[in-house]
C-alpha atoms as a PDB file:
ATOM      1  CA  UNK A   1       0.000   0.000   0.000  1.00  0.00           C
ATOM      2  CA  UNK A   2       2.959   2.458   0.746  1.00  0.00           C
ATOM      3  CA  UNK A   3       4.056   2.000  -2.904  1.00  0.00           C
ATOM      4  CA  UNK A   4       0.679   3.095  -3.936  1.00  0.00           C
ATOM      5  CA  UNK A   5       0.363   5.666  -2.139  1.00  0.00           C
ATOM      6  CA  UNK A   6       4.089   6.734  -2.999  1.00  0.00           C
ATOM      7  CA  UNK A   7       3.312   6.473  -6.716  1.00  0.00           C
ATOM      8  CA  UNK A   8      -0.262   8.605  -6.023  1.00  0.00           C
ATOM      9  CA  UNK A   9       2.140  11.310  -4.482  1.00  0.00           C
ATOM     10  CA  UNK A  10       4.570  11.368  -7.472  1.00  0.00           C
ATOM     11  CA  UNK A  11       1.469  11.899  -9.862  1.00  0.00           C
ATOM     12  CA  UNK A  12       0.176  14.843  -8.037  1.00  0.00           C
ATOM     13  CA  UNK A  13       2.924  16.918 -10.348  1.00  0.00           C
ATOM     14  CA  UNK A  14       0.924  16.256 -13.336  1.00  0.00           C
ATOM     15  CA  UNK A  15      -2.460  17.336 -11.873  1.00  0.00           C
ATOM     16  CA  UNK A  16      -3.346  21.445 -12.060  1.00  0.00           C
ATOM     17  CA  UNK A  17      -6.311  20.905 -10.661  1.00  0.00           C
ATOM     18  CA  UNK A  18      -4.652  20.577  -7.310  1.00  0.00           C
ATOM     19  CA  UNK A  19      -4.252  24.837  -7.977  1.00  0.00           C
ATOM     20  CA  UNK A  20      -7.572  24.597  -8.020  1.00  0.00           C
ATOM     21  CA  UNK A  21      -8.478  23.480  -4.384  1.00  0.00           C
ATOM     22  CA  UNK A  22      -5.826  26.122  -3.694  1.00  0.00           C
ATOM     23  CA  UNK A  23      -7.972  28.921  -5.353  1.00  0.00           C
ATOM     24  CA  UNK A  24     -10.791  27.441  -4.030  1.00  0.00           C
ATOM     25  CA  UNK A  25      -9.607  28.011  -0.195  1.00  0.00           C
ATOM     26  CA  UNK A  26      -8.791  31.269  -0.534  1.00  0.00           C
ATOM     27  CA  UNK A  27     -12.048  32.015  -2.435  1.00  0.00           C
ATOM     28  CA  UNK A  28     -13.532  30.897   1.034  1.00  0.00           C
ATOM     29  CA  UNK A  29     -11.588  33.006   2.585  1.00  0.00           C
ATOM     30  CA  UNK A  30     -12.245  36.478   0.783  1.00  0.00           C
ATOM     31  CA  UNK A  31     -15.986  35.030   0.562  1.00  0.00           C
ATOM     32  CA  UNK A  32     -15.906  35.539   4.348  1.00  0.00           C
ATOM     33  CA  UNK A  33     -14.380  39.281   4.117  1.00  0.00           C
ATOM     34  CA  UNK A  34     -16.948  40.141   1.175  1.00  0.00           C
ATOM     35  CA  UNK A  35     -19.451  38.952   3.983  1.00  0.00           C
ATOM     36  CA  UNK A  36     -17.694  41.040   6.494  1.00  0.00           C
ATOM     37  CA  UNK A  37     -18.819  43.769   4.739  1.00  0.00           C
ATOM     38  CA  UNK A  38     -22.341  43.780   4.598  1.00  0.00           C
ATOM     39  CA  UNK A  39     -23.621  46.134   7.626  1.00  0.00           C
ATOM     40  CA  UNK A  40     -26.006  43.568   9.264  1.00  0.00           C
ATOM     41  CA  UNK A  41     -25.265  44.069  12.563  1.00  0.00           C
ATOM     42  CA  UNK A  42     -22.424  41.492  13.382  1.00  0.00           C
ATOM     43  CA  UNK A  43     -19.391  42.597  15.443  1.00  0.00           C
ATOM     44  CA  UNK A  44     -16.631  41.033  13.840  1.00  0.00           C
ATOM     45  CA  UNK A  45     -13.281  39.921  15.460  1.00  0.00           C
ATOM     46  CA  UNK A  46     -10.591  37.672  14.514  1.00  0.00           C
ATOM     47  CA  UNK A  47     -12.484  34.701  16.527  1.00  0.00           C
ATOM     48  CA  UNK A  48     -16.135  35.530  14.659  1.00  0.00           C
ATOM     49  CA  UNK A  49     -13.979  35.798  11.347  1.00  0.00           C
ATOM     50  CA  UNK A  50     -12.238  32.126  12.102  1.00  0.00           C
ATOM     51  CA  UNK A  51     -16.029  30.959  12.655  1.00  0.00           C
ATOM     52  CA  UNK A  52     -17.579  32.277   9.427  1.00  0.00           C
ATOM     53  CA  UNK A  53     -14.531  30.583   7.603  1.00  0.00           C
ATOM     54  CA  UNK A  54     -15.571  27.376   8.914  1.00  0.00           C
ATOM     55  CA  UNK A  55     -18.919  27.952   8.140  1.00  0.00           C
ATOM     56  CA  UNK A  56     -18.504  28.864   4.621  1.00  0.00           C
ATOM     57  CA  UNK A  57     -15.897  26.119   3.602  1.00  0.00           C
ATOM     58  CA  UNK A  58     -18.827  23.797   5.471  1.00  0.00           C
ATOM     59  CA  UNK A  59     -21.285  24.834   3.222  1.00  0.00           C
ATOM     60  CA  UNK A  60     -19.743  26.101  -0.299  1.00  0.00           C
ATOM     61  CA  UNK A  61     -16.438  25.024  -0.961  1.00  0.00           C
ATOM     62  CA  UNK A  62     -15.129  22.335   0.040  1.00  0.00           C
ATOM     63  CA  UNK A  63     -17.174  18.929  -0.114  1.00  0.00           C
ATOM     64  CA  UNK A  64     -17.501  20.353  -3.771  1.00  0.00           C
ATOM     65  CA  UNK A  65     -13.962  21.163  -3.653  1.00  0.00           C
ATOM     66  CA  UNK A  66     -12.840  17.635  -2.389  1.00  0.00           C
ATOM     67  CA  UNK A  67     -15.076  15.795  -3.997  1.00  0.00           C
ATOM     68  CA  UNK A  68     -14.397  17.709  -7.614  1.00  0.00           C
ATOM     69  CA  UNK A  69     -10.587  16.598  -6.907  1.00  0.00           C
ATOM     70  CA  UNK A  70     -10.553  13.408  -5.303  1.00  0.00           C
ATOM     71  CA  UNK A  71     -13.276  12.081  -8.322  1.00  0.00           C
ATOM     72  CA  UNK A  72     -10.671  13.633 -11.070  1.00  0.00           C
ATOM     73  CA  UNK A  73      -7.913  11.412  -9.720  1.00  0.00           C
ATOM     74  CA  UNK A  74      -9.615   8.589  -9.101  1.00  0.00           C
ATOM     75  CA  UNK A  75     -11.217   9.033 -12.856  1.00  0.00           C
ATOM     76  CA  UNK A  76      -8.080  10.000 -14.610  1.00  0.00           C
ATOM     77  CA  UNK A  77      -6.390   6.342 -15.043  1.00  0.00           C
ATOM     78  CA  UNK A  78     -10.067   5.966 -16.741  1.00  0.00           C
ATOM     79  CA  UNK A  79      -9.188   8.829 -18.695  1.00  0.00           C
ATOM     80  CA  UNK A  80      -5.813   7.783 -20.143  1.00  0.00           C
ATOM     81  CA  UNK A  81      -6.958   4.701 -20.663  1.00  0.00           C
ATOM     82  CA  UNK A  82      -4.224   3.325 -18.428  1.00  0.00           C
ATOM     83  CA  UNK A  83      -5.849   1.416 -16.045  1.00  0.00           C
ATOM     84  CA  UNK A  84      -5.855  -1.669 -18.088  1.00  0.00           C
ATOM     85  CA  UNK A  85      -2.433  -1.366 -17.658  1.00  0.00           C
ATOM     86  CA  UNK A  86      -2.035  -1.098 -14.183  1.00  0.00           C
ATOM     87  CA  UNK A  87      -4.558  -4.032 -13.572  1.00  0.00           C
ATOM     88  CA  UNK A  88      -2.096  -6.281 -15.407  1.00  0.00           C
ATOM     89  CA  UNK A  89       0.595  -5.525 -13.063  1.00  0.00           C
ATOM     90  CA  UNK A  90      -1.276  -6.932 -10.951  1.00  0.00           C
ATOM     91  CA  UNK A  91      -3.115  -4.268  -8.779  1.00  0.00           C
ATOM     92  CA  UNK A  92      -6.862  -4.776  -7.743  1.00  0.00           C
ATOM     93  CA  UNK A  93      -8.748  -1.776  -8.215  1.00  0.00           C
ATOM     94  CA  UNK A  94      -9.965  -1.855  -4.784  1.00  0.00           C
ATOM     95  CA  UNK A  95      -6.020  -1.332  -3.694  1.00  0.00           C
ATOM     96  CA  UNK A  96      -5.200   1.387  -5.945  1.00  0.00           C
ATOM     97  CA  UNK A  97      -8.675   3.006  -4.980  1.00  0.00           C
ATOM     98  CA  UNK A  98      -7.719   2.808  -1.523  1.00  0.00           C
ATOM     99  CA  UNK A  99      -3.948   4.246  -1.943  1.00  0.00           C
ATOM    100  CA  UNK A 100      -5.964   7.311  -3.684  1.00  0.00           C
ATOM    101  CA  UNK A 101      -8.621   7.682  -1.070  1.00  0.00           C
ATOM    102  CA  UNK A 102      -5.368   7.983   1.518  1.00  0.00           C
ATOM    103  CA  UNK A 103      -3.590  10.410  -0.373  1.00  0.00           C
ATOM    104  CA  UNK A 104      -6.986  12.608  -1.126  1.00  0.00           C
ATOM    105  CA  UNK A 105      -7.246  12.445   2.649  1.00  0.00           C
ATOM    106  CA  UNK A 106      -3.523  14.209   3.100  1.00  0.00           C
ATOM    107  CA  UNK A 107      -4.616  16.661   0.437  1.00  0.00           C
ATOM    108  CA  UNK A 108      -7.497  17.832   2.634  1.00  0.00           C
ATOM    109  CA  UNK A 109      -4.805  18.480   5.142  1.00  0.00           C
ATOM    110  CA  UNK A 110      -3.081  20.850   3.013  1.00  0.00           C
ATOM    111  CA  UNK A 111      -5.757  22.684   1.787  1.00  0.00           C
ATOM    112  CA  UNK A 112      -6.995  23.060   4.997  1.00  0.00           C
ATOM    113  CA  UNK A 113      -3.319  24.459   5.980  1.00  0.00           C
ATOM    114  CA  UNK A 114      -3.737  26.432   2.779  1.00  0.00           C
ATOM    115  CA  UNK A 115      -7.116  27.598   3.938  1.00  0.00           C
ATOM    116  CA  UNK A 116      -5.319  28.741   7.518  1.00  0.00           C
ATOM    117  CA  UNK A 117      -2.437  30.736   5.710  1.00  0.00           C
ATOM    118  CA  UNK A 118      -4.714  32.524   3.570  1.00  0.00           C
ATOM    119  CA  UNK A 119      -7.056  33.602   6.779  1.00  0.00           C
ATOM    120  CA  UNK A 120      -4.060  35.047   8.674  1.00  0.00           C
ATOM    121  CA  UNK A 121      -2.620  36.829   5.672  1.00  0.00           C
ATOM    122  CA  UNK A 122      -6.253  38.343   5.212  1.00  0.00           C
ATOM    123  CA  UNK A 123      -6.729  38.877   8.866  1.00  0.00           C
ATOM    124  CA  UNK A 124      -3.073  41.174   9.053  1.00  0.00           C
ATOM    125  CA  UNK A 125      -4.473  43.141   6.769  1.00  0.00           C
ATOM    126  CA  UNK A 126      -7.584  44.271   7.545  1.00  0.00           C
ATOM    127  CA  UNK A 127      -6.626  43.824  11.133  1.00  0.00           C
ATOM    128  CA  UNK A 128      -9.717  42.293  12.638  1.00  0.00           C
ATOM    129  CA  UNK A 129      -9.558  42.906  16.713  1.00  0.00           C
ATOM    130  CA  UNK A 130      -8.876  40.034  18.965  1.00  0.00           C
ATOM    131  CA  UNK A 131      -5.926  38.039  17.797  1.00  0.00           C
ATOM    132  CA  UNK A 132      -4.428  36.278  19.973  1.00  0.00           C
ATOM    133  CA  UNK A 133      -1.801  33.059  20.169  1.00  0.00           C
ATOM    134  CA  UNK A 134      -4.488  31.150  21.602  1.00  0.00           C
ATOM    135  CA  UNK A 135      -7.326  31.803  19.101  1.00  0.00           C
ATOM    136  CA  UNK A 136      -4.286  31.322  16.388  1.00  0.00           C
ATOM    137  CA  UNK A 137      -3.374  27.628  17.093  1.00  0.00           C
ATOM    138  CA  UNK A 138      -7.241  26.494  17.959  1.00  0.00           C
ATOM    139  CA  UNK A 139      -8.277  28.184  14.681  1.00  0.00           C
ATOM    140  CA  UNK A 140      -4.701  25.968  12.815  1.00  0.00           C
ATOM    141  CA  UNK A 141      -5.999  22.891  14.733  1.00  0.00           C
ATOM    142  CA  UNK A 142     -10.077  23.481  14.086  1.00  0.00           C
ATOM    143  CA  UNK A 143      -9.720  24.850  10.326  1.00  0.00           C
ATOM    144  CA  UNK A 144      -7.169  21.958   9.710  1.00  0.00           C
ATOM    145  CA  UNK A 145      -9.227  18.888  11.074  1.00  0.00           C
ATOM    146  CA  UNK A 146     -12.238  20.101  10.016  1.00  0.00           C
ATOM    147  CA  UNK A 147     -11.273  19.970   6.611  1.00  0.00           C
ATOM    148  CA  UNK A 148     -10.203  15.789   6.859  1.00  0.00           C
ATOM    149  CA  UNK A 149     -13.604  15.174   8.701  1.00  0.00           C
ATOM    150  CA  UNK A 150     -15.579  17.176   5.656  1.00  0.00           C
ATOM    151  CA  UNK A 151     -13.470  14.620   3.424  1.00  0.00           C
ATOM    152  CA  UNK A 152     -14.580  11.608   5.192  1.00  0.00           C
ATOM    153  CA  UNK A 153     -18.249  12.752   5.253  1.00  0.00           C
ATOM    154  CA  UNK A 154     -18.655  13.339   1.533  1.00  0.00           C
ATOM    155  CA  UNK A 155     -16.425  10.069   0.669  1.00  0.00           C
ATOM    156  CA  UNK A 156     -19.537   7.535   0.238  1.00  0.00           C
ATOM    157  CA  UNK A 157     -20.052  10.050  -2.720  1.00  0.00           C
ATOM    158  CA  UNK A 158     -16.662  10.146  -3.962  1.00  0.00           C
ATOM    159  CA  UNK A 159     -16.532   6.464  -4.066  1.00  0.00           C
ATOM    160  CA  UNK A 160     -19.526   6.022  -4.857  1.00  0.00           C
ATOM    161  CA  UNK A 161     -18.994   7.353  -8.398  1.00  0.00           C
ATOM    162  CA  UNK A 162     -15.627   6.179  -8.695  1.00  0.00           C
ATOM    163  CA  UNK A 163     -16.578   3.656 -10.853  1.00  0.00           C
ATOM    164  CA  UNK A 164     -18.230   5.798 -13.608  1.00  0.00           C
ATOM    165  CA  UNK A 165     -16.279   7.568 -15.899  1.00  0.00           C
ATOM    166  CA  UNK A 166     -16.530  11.225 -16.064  1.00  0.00           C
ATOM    167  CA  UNK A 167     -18.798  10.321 -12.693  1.00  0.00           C
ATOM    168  CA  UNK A 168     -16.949  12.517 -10.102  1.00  0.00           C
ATOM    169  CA  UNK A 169     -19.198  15.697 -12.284  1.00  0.00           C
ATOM    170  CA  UNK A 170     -22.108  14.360 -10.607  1.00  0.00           C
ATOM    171  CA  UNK A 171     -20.448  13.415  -7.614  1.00  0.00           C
ATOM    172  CA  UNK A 172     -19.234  17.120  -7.538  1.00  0.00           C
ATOM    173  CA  UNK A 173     -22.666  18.604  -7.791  1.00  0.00           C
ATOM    174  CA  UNK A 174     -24.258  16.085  -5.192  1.00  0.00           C
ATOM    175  CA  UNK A 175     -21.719  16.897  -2.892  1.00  0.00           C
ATOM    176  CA  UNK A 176     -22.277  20.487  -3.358  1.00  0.00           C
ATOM    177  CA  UNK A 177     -25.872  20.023  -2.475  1.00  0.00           C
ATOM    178  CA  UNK A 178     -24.698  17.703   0.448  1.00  0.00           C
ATOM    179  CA  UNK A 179     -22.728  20.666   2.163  1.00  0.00           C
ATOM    180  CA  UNK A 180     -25.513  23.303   1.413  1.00  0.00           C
ATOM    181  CA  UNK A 181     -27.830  21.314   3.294  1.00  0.00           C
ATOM    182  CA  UNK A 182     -25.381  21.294   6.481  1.00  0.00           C
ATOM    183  CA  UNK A 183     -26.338  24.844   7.032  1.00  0.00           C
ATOM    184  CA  UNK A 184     -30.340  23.899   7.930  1.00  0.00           C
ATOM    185  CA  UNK A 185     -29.157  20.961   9.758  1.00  0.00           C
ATOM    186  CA  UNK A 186     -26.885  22.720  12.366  1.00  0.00           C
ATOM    187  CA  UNK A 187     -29.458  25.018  12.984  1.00  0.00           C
ATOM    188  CA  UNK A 188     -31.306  21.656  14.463  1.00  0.00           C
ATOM    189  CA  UNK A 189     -30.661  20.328  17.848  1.00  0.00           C
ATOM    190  CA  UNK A 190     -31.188  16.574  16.375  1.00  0.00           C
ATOM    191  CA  UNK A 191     -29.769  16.516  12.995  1.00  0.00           C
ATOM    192  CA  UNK A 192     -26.960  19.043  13.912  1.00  0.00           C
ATOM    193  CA  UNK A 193     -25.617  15.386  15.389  1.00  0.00           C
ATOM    194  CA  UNK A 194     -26.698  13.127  12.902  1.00  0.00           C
ATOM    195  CA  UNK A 195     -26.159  14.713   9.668  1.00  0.00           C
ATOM    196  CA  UNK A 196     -22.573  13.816   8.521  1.00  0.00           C
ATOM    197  CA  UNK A 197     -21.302  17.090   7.366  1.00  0.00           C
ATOM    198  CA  UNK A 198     -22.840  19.298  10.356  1.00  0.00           C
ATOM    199  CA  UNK A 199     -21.623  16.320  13.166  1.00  0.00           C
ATOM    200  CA  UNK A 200     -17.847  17.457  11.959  1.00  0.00           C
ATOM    201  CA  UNK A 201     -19.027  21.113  13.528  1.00  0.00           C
ATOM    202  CA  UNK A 202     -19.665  18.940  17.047  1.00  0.00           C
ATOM    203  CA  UNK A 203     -15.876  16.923  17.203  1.00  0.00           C
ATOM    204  CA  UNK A 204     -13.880  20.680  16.232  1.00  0.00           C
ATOM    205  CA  UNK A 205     -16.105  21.822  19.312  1.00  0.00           C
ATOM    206  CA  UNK A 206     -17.088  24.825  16.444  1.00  0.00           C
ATOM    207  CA  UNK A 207     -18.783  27.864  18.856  1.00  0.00           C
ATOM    208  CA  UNK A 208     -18.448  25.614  22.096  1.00  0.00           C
ATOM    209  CA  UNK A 209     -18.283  28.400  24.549  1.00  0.00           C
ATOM    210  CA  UNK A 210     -21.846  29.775  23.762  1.00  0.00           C
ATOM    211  CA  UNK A 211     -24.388  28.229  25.907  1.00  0.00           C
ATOM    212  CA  UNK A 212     -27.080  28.124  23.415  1.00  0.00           C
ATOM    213  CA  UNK A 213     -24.872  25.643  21.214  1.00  0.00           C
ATOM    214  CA  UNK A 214     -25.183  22.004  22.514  1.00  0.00           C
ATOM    215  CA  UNK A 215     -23.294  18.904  21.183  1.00  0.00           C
ATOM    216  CA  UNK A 216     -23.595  15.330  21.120  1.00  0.00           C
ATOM    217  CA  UNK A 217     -19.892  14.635  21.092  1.00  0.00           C
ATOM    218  CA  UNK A 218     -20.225  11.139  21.196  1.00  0.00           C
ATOM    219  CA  UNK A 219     -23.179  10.528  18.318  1.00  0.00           C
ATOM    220  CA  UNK A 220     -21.063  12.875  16.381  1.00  0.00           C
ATOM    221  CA  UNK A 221     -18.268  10.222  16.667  1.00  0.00           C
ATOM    222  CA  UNK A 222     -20.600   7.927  15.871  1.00  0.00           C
ATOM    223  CA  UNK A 223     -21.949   9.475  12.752  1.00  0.00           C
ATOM    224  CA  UNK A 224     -18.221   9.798  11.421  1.00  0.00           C
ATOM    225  CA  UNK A 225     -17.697   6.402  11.834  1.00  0.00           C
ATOM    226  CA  UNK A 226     -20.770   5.248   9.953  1.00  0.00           C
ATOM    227  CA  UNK A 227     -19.429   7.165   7.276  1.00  0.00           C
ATOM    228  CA  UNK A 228     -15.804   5.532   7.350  1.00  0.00           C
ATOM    229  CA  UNK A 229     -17.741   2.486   7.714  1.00  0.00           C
ATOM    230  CA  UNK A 230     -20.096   2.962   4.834  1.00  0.00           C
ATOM    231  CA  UNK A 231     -16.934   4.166   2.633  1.00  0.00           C
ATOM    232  CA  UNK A 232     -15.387   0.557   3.491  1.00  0.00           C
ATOM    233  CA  UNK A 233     -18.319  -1.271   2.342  1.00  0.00           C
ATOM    234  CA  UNK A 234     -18.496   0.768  -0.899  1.00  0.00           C
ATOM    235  CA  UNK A 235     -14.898   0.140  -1.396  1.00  0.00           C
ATOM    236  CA  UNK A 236     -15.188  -3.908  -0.535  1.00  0.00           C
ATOM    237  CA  UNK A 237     -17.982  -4.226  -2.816  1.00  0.00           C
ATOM    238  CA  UNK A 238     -15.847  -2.320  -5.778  1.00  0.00           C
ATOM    239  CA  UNK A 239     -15.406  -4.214  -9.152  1.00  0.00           C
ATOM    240  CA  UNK A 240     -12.718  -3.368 -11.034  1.00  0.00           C
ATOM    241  CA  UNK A 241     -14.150  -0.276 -12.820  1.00  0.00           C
ATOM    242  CA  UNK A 242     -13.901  -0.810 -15.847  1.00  0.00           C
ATOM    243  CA  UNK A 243     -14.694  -4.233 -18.112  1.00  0.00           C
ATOM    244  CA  UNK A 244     -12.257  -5.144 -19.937  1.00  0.00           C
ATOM    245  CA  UNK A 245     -14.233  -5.733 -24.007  1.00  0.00           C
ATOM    246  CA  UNK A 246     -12.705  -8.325 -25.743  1.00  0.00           C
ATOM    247  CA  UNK A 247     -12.872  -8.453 -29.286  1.00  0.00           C
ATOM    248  CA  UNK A 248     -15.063 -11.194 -30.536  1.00  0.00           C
ATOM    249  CA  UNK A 249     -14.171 -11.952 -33.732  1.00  0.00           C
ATOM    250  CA  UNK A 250     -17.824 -12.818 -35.766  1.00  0.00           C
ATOM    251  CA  UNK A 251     -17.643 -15.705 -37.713  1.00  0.00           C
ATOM    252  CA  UNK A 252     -18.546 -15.073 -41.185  1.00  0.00           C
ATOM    253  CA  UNK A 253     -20.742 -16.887 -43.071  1.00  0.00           C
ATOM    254  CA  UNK A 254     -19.736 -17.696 -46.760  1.00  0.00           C
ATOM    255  CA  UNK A 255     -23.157 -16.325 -48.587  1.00  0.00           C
ATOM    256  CA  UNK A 256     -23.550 -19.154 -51.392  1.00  0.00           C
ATOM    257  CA  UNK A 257     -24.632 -17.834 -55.111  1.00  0.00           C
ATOM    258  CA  UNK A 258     -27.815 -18.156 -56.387  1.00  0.00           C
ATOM    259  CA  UNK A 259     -27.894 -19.786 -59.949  1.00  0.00           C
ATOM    260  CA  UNK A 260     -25.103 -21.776 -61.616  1.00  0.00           C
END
């Protein structure tokens, strides 16, 4: 598995769309100060501007961001038509879908890093009050984590669609969909724990300290690990994604002539 997941790595040099998650986390980001703008009321600080982050790569960008990513990797042996290859070597599917599915999962981790960078660039500039070293490394931590557990919540759908070719599209705009609907169900005191991608708000501990926001740590552990289970299943009951055609030669049939 370490040699698939070594050879995954290497490939990543070929991708550009891993600029894209890039430009996609700091889109969050100056979504949030575009939002910071609108005079509704809110008192922002560095700790409400860390919150709306969250919130916004929750909802917008990145299940559609991970899932847009992880599905074009996954789909790109498909693509070049080189899986056939790599089949023959041999590798099961299942195998070098899992080595992808593990190095999608560190790519989450540096987006989310990515994501973090861009906030504290943004935040020295417009100089939002309240920073502090504390509020720094829980937002590195939160922002960071938050980011893997949004990756293992939308994964069902990734591989899911694996299979198909050109799939991941789909799988992109479910997943989209997916996140949006995280924003009604944290605003419920019973799906906020069961619904996958609002239970990661509950293990970051996301707005913990105010009194009117109650967790069920422990279903919201449990909810992430029907989804890791779920994704295990999916990947278990995997063919090899693709049939391999072979050419059937027809037998011709020697057309006799009418007459003499």
């Amino acid at each position: 598995m370490w040699h698939i997941v070594k050879t995954e790595l290497w490939k990543l040099k070929r991708y550009s769309i891993i600029w894209t998650g890039i430009v996609l986390m700091l889109l969050s980001v100056l979504l949030t100060l575009f939002t910071s703008l609108a005079n509704d009321g809110s008192v922002w600080d560095f700790r409400y501007f860390i919150e709306q982050v969250i919130k916004n790569n929750m909802t917008i960008i990145f299940p559609m961001c991970i899932t847009l990513i992880a599905g074009y990797i996954i789909n790109r042996e498909q693509k070049d038509d080189t899986l056939k290859s790599i089949l023959a070597v041999p590798i099961s599917f299942k195998k070098l879908l899992m080595g992808k599915i593990i190095v999608v999962g560190l790519l989450s981790l540096v987006f989310g890093i990515a994501c973090w960078i861009f906030m504290i660039i943004s935040n020295l500039i417009v100089e939002f009050p309240g920073f502090t070293v504390s509020l720094l490394i829980q937002s590195f931590i939160q922002i960071t984590f938050f980011n893997l557990l949004l990756y293992l919540a939308v994964l069902p759908i990734i591989i899911g669609t694996s299979h198909l070719q050109n799939g991941f599209l789909a799988g992109t705009i479910g997943a989209f969909v997916y996140g949006y609907i995280g924003m009604f169900a944290a605003g419920h005191k019973i799906l906020l724990n069961l619904y996958p991608i609002s239970a990661c708000l509950g293990i970051i501990k996301y707005r913990a300290y105010d009194p009117d926001v109650t967790y069920n740590t422990p279903l919201c552990y449990l909810t992430m690990v029907l989804m890791i289970v779920i994704s295990a299943a999916l990947i278990w009951t995997t063919s090899n994604g693709i049939e391999l055609k072979k050419s059937v030669k027809k037998k011709t049939k020697s057309v006799k002539k009418k007459g003499w």
